[in-house]
PDB file of N, CA and C in Angstrom:
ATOM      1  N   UNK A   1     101.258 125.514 173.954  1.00  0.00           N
ATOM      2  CA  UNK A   1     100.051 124.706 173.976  1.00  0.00           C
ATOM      3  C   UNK A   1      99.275 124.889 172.676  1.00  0.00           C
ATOM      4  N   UNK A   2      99.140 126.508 172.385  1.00  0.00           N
ATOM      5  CA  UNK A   2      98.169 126.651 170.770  1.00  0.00           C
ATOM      6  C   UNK A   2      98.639 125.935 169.760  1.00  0.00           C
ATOM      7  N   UNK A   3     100.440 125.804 169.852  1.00  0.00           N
ATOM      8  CA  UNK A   3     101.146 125.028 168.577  1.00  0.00           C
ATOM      9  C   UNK A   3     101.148 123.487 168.990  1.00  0.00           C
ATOM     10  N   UNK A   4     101.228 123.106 169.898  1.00  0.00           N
ATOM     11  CA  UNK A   4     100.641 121.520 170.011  1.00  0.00           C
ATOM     12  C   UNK A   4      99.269 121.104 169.500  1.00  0.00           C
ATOM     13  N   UNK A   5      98.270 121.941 169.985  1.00  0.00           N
ATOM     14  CA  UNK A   5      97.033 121.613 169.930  1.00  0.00           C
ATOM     15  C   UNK A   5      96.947 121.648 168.182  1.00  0.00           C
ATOM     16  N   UNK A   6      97.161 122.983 167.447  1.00  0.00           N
ATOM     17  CA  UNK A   6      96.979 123.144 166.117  1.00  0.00           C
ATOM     18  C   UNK A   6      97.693 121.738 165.283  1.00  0.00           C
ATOM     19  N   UNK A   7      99.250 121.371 165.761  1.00  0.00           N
ATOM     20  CA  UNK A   7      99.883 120.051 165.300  1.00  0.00           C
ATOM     21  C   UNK A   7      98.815 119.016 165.385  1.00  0.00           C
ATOM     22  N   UNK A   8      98.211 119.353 166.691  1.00  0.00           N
ATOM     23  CA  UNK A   8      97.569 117.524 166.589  1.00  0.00           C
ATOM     24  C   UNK A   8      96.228 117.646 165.682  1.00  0.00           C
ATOM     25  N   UNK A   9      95.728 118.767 165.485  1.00  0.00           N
ATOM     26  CA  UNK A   9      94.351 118.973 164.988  1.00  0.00           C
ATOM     27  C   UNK A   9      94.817 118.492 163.421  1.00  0.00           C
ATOM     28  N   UNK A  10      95.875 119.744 162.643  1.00  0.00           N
ATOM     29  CA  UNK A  10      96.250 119.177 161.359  1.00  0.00           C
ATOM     30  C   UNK A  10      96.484 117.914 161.097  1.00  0.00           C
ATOM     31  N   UNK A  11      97.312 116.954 161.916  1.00  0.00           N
ATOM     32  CA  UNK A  11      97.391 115.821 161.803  1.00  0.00           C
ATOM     33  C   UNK A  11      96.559 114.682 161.740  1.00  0.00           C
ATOM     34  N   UNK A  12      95.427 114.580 162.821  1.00  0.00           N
ATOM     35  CA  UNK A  12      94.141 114.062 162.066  1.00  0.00           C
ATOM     36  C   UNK A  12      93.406 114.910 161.129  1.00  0.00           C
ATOM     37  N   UNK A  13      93.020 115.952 160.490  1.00  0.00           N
ATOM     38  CA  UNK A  13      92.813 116.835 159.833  1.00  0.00           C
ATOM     39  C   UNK A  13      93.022 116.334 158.273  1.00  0.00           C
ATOM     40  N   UNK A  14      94.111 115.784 158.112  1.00  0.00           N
ATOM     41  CA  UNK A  14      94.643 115.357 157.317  1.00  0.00           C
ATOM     42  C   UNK A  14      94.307 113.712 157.045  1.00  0.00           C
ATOM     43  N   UNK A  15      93.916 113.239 157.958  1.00  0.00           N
ATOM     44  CA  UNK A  15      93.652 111.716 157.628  1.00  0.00           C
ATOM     45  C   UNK A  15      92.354 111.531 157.954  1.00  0.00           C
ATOM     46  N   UNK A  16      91.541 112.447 158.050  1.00  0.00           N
ATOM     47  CA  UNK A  16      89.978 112.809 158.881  1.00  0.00           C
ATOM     48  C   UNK A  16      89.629 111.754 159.736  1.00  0.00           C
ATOM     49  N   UNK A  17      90.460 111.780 160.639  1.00  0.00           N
ATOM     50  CA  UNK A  17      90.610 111.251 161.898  1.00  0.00           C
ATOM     51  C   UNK A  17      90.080 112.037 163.213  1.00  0.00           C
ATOM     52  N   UNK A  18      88.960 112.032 163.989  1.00  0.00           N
ATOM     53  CA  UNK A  18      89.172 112.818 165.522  1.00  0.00           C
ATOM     54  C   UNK A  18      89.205 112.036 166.596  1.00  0.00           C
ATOM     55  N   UNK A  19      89.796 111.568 167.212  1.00  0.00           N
ATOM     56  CA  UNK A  19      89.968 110.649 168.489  1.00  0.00           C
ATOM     57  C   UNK A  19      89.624 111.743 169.424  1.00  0.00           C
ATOM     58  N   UNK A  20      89.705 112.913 169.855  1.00  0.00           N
ATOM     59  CA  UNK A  20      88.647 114.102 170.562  1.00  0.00           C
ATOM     60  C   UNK A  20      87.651 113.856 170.825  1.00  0.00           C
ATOM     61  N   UNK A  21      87.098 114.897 169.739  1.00  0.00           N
ATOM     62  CA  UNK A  21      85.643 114.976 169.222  1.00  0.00           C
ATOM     63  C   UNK A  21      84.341 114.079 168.405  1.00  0.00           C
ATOM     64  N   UNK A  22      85.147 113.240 168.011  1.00  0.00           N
ATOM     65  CA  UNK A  22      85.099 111.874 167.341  1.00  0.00           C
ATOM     66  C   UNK A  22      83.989 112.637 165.745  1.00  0.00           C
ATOM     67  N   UNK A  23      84.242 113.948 165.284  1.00  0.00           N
ATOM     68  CA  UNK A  23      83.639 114.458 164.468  1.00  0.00           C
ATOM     69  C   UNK A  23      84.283 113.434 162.955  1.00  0.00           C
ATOM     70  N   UNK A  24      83.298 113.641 161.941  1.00  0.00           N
ATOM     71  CA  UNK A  24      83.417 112.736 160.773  1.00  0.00           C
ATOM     72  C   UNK A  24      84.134 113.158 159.713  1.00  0.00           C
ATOM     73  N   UNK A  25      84.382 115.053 159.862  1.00  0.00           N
ATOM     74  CA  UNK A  25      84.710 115.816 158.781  1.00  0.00           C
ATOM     75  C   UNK A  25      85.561 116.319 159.236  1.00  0.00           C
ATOM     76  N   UNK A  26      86.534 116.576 158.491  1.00  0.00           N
ATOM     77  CA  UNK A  26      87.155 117.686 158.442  1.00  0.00           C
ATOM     78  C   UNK A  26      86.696 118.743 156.961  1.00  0.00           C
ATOM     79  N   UNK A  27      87.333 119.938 157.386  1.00  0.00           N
ATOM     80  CA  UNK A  27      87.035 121.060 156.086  1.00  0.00           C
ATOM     81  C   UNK A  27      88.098 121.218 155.738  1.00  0.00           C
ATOM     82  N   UNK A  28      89.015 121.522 156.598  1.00  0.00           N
ATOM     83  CA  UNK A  28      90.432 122.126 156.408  1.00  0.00           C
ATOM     84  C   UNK A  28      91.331 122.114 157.772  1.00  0.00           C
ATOM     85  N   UNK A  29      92.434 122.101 157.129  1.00  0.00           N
ATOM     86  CA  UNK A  29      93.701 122.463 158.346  1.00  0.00           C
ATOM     87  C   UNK A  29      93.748 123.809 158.622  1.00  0.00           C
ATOM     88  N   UNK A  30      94.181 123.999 159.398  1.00  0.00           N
ATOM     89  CA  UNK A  30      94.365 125.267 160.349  1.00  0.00           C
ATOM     90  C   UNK A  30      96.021 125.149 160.299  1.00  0.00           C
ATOM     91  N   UNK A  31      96.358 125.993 159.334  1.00  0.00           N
ATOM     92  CA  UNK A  31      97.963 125.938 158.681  1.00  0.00           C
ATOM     93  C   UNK A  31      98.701 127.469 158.466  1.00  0.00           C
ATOM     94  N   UNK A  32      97.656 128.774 158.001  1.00  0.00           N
ATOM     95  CA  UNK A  32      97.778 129.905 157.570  1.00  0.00           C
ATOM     96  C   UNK A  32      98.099 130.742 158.727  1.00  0.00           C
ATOM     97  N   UNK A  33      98.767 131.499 159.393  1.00  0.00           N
ATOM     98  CA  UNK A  33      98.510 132.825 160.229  1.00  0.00           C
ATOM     99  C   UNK A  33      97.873 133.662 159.762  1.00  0.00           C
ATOM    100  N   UNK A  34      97.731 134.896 160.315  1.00  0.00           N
ATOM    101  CA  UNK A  34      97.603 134.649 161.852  1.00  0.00           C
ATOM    102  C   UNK A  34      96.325 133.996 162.146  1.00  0.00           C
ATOM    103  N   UNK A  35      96.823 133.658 163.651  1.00  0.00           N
ATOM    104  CA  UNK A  35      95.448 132.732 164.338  1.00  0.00           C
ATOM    105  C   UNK A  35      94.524 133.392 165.344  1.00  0.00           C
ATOM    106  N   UNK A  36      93.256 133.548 165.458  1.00  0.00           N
ATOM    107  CA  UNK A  36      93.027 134.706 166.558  1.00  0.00           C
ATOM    108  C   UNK A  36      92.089 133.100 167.742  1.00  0.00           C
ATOM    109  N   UNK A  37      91.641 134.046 168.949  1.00  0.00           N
ATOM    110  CA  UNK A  37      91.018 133.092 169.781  1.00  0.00           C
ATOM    111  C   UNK A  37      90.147 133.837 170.678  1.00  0.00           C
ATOM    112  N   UNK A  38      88.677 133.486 170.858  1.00  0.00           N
ATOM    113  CA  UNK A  38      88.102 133.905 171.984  1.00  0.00           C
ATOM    114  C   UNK A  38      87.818 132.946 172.935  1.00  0.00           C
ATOM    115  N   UNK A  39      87.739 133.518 174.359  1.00  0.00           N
ATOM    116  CA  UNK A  39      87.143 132.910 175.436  1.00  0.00           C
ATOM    117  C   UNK A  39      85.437 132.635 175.164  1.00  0.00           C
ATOM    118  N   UNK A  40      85.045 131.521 174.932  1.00  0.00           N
ATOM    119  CA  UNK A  40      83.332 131.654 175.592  1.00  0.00           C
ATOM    120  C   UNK A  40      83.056 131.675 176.590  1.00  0.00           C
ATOM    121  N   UNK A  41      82.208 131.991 176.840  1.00  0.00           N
ATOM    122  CA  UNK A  41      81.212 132.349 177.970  1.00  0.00           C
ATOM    123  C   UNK A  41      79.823 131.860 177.707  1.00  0.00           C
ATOM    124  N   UNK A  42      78.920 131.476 177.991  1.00  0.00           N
ATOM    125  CA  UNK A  42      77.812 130.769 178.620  1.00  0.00           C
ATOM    126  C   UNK A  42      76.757 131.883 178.034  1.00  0.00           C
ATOM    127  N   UNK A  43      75.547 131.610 177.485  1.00  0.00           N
ATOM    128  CA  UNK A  43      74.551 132.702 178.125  1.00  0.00           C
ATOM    129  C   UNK A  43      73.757 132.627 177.135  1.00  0.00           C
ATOM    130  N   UNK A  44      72.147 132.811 177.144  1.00  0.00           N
ATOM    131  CA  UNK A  44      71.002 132.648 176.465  1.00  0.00           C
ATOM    132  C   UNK A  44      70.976 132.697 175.273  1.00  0.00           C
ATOM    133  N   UNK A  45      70.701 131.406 174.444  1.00  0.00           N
ATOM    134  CA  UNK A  45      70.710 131.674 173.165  1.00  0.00           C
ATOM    135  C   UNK A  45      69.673 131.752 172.661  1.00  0.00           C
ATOM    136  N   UNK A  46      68.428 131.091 173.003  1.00  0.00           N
ATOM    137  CA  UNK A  46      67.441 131.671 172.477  1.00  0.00           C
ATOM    138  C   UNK A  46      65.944 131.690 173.640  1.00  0.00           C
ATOM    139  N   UNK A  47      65.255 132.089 173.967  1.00  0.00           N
ATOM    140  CA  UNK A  47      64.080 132.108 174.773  1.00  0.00           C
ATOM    141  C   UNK A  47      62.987 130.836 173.841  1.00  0.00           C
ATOM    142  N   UNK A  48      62.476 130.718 174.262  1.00  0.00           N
ATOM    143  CA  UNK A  48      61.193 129.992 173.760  1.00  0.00           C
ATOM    144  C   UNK A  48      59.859 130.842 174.520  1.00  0.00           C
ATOM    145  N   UNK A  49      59.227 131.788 174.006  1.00  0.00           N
ATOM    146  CA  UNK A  49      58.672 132.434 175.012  1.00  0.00           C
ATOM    147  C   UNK A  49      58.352 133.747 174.013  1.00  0.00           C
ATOM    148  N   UNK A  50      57.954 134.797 175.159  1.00  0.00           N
ATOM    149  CA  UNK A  50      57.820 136.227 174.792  1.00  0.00           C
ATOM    150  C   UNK A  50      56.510 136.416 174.140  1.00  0.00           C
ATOM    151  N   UNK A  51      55.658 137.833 173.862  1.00  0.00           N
ATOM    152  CA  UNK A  51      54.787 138.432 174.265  1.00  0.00           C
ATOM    153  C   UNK A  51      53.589 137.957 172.694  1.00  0.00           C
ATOM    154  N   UNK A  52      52.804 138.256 173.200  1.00  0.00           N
ATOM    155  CA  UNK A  52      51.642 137.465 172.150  1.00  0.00           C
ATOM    156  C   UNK A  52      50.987 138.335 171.299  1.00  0.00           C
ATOM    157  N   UNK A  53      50.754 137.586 170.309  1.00  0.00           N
ATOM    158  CA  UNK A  53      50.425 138.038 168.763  1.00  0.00           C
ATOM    159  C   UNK A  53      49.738 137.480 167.760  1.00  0.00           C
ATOM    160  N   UNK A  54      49.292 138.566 166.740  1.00  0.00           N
ATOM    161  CA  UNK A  54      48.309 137.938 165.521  1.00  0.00           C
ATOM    162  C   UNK A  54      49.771 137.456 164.395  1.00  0.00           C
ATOM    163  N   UNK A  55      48.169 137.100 163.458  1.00  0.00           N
ATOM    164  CA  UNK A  55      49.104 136.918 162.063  1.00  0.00           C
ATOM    165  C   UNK A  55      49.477 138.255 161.448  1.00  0.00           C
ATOM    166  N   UNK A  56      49.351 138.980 161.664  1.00  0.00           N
ATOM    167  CA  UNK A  56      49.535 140.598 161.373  1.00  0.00           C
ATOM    168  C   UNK A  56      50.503 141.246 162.192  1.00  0.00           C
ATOM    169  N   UNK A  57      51.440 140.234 163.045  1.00  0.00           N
ATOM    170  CA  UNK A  57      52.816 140.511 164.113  1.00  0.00           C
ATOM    171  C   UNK A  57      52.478 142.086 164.813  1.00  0.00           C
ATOM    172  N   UNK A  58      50.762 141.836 165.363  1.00  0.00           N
ATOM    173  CA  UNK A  58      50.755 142.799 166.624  1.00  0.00           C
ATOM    174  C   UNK A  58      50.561 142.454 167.708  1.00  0.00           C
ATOM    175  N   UNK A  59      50.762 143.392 168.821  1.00  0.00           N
ATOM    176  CA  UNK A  59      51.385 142.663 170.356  1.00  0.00           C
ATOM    177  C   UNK A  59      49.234 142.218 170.556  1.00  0.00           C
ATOM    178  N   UNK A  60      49.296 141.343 171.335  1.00  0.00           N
ATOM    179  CA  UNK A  60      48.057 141.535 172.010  1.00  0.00           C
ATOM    180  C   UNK A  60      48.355 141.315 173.269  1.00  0.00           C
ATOM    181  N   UNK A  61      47.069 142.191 173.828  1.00  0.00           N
ATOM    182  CA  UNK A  61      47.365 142.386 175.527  1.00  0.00           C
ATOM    183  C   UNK A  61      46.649 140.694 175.908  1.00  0.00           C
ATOM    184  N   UNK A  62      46.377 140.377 176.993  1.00  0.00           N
ATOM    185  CA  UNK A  62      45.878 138.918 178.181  1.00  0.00           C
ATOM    186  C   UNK A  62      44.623 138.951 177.511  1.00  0.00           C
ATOM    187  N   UNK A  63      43.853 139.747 176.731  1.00  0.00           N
ATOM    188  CA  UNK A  63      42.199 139.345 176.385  1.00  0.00           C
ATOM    189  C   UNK A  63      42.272 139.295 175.432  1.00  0.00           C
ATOM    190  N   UNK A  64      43.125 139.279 174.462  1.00  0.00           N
ATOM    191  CA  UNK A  64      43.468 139.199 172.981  1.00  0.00           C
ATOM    192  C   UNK A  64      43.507 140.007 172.300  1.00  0.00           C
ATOM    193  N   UNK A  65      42.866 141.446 172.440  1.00  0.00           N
ATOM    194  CA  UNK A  65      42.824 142.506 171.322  1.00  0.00           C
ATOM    195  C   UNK A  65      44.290 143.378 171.251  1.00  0.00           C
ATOM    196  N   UNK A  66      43.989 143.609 170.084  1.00  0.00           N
ATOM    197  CA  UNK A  66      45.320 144.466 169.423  1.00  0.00           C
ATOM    198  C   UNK A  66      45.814 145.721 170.937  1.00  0.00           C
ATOM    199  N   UNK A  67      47.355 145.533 170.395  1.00  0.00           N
ATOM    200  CA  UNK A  67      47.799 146.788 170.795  1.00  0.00           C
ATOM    201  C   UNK A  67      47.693 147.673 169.890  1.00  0.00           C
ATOM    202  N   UNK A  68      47.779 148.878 169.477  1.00  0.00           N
ATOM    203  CA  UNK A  68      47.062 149.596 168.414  1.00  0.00           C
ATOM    204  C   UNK A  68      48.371 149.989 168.215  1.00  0.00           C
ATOM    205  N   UNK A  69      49.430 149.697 167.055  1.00  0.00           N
ATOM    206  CA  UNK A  69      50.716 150.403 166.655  1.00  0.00           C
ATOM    207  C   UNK A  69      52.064 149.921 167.400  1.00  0.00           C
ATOM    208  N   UNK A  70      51.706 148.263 167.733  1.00  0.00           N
ATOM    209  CA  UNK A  70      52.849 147.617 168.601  1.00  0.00           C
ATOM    210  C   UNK A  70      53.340 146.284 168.039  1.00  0.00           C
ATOM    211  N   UNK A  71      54.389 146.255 167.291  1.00  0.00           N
ATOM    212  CA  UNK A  71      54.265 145.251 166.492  1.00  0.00           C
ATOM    213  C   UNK A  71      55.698 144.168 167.309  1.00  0.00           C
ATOM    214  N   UNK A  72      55.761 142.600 166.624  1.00  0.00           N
ATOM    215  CA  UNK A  72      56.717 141.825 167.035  1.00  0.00           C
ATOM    216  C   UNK A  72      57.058 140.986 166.176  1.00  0.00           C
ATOM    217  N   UNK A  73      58.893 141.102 166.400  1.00  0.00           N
ATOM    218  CA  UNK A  73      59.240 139.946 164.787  1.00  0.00           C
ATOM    219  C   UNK A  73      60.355 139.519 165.896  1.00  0.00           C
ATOM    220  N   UNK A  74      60.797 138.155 165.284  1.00  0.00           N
ATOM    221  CA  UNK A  74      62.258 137.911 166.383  1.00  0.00           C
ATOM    222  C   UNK A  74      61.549 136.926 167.574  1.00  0.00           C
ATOM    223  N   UNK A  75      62.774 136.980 168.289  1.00  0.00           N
ATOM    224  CA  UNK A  75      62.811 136.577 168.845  1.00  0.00           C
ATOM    225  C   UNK A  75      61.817 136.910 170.093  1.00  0.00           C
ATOM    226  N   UNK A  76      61.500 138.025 170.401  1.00  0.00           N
ATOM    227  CA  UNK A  76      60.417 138.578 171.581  1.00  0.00           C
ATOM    228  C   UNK A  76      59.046 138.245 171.137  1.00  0.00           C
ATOM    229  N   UNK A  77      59.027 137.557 169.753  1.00  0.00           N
ATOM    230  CA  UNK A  77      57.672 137.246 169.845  1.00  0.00           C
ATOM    231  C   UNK A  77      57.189 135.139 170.332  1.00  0.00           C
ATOM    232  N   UNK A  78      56.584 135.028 171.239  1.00  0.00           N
ATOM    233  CA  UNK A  78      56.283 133.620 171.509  1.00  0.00           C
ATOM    234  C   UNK A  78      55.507 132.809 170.922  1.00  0.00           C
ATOM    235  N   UNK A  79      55.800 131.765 171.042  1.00  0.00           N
ATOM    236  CA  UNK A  79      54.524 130.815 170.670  1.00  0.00           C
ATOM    237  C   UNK A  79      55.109 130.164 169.349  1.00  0.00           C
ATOM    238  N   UNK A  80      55.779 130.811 168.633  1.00  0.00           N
ATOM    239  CA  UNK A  80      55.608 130.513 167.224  1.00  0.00           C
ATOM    240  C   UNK A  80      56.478 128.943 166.962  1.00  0.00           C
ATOM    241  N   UNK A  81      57.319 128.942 168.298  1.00  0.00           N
ATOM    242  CA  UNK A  81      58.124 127.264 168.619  1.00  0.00           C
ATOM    243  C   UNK A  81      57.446 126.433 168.910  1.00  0.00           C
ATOM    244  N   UNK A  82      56.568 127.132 170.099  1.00  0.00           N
ATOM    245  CA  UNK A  82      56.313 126.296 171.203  1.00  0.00           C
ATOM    246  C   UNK A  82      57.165 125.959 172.321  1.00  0.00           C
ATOM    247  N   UNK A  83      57.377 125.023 172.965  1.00  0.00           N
ATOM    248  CA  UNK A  83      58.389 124.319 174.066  1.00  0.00           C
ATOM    249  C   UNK A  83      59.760 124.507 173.391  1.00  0.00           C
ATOM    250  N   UNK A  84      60.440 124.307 172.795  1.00  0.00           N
ATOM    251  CA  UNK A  84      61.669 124.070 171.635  1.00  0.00           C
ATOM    252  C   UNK A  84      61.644 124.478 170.263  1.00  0.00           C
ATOM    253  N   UNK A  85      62.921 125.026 169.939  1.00  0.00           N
ATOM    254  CA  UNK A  85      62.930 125.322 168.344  1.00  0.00           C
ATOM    255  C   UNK A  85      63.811 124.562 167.619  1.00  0.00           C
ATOM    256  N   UNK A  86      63.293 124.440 166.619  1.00  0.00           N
ATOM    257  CA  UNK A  86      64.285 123.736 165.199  1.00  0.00           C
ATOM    258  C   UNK A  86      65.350 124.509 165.335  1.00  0.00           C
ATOM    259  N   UNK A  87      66.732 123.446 165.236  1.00  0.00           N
ATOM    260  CA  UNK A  87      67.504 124.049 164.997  1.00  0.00           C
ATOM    261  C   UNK A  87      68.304 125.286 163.419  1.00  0.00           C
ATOM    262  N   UNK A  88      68.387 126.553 163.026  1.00  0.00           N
ATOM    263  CA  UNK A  88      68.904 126.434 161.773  1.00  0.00           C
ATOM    264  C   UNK A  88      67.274 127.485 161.461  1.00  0.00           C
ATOM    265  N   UNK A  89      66.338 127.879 162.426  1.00  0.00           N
ATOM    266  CA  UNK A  89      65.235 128.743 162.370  1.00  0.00           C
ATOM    267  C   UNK A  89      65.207 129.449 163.179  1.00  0.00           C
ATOM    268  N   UNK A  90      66.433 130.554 163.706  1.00  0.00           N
ATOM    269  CA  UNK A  90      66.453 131.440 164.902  1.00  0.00           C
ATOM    270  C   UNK A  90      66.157 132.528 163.778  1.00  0.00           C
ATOM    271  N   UNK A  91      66.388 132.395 162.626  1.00  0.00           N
ATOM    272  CA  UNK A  91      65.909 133.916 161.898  1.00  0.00           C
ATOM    273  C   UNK A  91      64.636 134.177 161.223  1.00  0.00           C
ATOM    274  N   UNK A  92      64.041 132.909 161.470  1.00  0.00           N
ATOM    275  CA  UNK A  92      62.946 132.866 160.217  1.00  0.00           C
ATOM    276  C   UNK A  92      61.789 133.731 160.943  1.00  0.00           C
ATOM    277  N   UNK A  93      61.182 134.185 162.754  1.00  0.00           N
ATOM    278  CA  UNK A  93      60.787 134.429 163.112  1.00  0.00           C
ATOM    279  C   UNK A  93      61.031 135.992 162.768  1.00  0.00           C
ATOM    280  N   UNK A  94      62.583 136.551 162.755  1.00  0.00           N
ATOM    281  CA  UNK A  94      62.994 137.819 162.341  1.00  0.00           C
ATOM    282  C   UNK A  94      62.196 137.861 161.036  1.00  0.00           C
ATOM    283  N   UNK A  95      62.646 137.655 160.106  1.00  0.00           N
ATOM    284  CA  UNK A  95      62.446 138.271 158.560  1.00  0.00           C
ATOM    285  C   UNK A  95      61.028 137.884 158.243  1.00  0.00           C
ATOM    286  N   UNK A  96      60.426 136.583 158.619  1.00  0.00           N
ATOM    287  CA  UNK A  96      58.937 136.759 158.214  1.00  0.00           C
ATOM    288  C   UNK A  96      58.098 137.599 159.214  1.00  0.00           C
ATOM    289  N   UNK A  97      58.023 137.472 160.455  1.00  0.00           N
ATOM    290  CA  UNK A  97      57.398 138.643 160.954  1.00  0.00           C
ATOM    291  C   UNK A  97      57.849 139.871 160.841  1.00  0.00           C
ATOM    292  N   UNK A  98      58.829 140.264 160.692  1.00  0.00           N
ATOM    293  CA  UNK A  98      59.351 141.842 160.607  1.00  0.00           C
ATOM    294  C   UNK A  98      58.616 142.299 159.069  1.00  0.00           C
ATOM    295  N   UNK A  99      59.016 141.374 157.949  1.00  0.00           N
ATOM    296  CA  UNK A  99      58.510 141.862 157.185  1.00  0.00           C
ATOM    297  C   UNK A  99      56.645 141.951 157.024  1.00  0.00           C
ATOM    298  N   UNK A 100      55.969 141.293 157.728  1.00  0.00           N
ATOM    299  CA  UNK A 100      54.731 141.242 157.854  1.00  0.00           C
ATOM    300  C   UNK A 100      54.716 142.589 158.835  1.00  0.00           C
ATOM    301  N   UNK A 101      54.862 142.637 159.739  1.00  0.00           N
ATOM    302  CA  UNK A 101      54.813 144.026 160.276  1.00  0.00           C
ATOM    303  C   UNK A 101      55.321 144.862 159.946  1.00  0.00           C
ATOM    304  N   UNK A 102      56.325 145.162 158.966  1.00  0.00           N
ATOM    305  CA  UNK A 102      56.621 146.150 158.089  1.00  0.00           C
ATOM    306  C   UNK A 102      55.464 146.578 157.145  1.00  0.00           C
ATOM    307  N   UNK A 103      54.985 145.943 156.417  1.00  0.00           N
ATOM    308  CA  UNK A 103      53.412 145.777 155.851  1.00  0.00           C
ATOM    309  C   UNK A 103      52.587 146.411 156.358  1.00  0.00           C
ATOM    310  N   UNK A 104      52.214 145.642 157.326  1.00  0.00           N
ATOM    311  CA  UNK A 104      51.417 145.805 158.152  1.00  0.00           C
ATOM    312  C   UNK A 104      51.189 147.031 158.527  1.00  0.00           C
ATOM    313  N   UNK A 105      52.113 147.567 159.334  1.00  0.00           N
ATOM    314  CA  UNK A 105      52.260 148.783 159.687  1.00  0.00           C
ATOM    315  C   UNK A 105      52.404 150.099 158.962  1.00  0.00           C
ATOM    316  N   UNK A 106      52.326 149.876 157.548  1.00  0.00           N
ATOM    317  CA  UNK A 106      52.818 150.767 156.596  1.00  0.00           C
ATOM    318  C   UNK A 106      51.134 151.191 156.035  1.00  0.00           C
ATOM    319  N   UNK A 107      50.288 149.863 155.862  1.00  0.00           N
ATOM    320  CA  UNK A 107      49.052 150.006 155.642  1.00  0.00           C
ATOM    321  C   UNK A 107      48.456 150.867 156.449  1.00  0.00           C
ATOM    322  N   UNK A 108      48.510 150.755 157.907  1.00  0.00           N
ATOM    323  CA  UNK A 108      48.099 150.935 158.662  1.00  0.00           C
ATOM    324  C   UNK A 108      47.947 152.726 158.741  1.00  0.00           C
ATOM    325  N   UNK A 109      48.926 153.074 158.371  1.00  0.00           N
ATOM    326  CA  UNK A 109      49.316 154.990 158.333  1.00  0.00           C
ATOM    327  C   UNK A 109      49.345 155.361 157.036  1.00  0.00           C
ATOM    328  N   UNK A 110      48.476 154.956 156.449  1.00  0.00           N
ATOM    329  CA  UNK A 110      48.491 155.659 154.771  1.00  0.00           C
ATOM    330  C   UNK A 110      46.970 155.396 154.749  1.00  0.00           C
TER     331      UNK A 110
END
């Protein structure tokens, strides 16, 4: 079945053809060994959600004031989507808040 399936893929592959997937591109054939394969499985890719915060990526408790030394970058921090996220911005929440609370927090103990 893997060597049928790979035949028929190269073959439109080659004429960037998908009667499948009806995709527009090809990149390349799948021609080289070895070939590896995983099973997927299902399961949360990203929350839209999670615990609340300043511009200074610290937690705040339900009345708004600081947690004193509790910071959030990533994904556990909310709001910053809203309802839905752009696709191609699951990291931007990582590296700009982490690094703001890296900051942040560095000020904070010196």
């Amino acid at each position: 079945v893997l060597a049928q399936t790979l035949d028929t893929y190269n073959r439109h592959a080659k004429i960037n053809e998908d009667p499948i997937f009806h995709k527009n591109r090809f990149t390349q054939t799948i021609s080289v060994p070895p070939y590896y394969f995983g099973i997927e499985r299902l399961c949360v890719h990203f929350c839209c959600g999670g615990v609340r915060f300043n511009k200074n990526a610290q937690v705040l408790r339900k009345d708004g004031s600081v947690i004193e030394g509790l910071y959030v970058c990533g994904e556990a921090s909310g709001g910053l989507h809203g309802h839905d996220r752009m696709g191609g911005v699951a990291l931007t929440s990582a590296f700009v808040f982490g690094k703001i609370a890296g900051k942040h927090s560095i000020s904070q103990t010196t």
